[in-house]
Protein backbone atom coordinates (compact mmCIF):
# COMPACT_ATOMS: atom_id res chain seq x y z
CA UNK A 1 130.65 256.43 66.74
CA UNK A 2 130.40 258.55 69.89
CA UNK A 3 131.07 262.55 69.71
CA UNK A 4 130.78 264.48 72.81
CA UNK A 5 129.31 267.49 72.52
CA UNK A 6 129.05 270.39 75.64
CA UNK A 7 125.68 273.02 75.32
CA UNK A 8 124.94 275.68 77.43
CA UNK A 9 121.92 277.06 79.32
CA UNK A 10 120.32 273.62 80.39
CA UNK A 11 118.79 273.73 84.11
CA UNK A 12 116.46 271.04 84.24
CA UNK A 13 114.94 267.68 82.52
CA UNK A 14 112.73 269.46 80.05
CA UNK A 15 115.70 271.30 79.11
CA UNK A 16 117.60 267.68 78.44
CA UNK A 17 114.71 265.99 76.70
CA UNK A 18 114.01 268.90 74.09
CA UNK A 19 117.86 268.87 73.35
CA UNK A 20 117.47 265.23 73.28
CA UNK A 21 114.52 264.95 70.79
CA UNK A 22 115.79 267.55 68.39
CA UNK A 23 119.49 265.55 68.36
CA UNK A 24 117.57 262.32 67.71
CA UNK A 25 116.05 263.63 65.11
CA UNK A 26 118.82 263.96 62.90
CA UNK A 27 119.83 261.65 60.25
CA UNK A 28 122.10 258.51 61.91
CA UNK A 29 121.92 259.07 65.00
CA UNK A 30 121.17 256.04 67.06
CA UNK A 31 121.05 258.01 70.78
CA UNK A 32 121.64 260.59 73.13
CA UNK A 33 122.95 260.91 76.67
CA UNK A 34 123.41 264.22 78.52
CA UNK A 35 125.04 264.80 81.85
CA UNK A 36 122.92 267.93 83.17
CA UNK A 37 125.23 270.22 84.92
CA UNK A 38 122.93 273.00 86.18
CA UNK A 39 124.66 276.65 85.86
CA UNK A 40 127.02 275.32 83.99
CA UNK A 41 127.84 273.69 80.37
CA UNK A 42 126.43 270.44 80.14
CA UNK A 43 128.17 267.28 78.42
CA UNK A 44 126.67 265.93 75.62
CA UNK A 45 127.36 262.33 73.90
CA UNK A 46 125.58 261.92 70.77
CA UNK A 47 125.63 258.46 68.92
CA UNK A 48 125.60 257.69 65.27
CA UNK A 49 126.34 255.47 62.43
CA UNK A 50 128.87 257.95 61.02
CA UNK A 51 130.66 261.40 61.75
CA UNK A 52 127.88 264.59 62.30
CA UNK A 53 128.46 267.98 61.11
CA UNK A 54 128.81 270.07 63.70
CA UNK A 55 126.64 272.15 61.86
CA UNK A 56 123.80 270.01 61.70
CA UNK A 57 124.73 269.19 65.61
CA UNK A 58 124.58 273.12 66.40
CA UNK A 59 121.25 273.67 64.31
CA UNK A 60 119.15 271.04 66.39
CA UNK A 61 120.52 272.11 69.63
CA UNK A 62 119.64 275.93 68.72
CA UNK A 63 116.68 274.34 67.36
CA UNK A 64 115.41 273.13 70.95
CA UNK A 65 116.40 276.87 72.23
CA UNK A 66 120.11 276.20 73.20
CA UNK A 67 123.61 276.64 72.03
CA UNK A 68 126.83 274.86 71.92
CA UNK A 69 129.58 275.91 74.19
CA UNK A 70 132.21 277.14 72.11
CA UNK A 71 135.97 275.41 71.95
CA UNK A 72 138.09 275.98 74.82
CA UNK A 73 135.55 277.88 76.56
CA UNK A 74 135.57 278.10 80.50
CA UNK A 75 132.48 276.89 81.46
């Protein structure tokens, strides 16, 4: 199962790989991909066996010192 995810604040590739690790981290999810959009929000596909909580999605991004972009937002 793929969701796609978009988090904001991201400039560079230590940005993507601390969002990366703390999204790995959680439980059934097999990978990450993100699509770095500098100034911008940034698409994120996360990959797991089953559906995430966006909770649990929003935690581990904050966790790594980010933040989801909210619904129908304009960036």
């Amino acid at each position: 199962m793929q969701t796609t995810f978009s988090v904001d604040g991201m400039t560079c590739d230590h940005c993507v790989r601390h969002v990366t690790t703390e999204l790995e981290a959680l439980p059934g999810v097999t990978g990450v991909s993100v699509d770095l959009q500098v100034g911008g929000s940034s698409p994120v596909v996360v990959t797991s066996d089953g559906p995430l909580a966006d909770a649990a999605v929003a935690a581990a991004v904050d966790e790594a010192g980010y933040c989801l972009t909210p619904p129908r937002s304009l960036l």
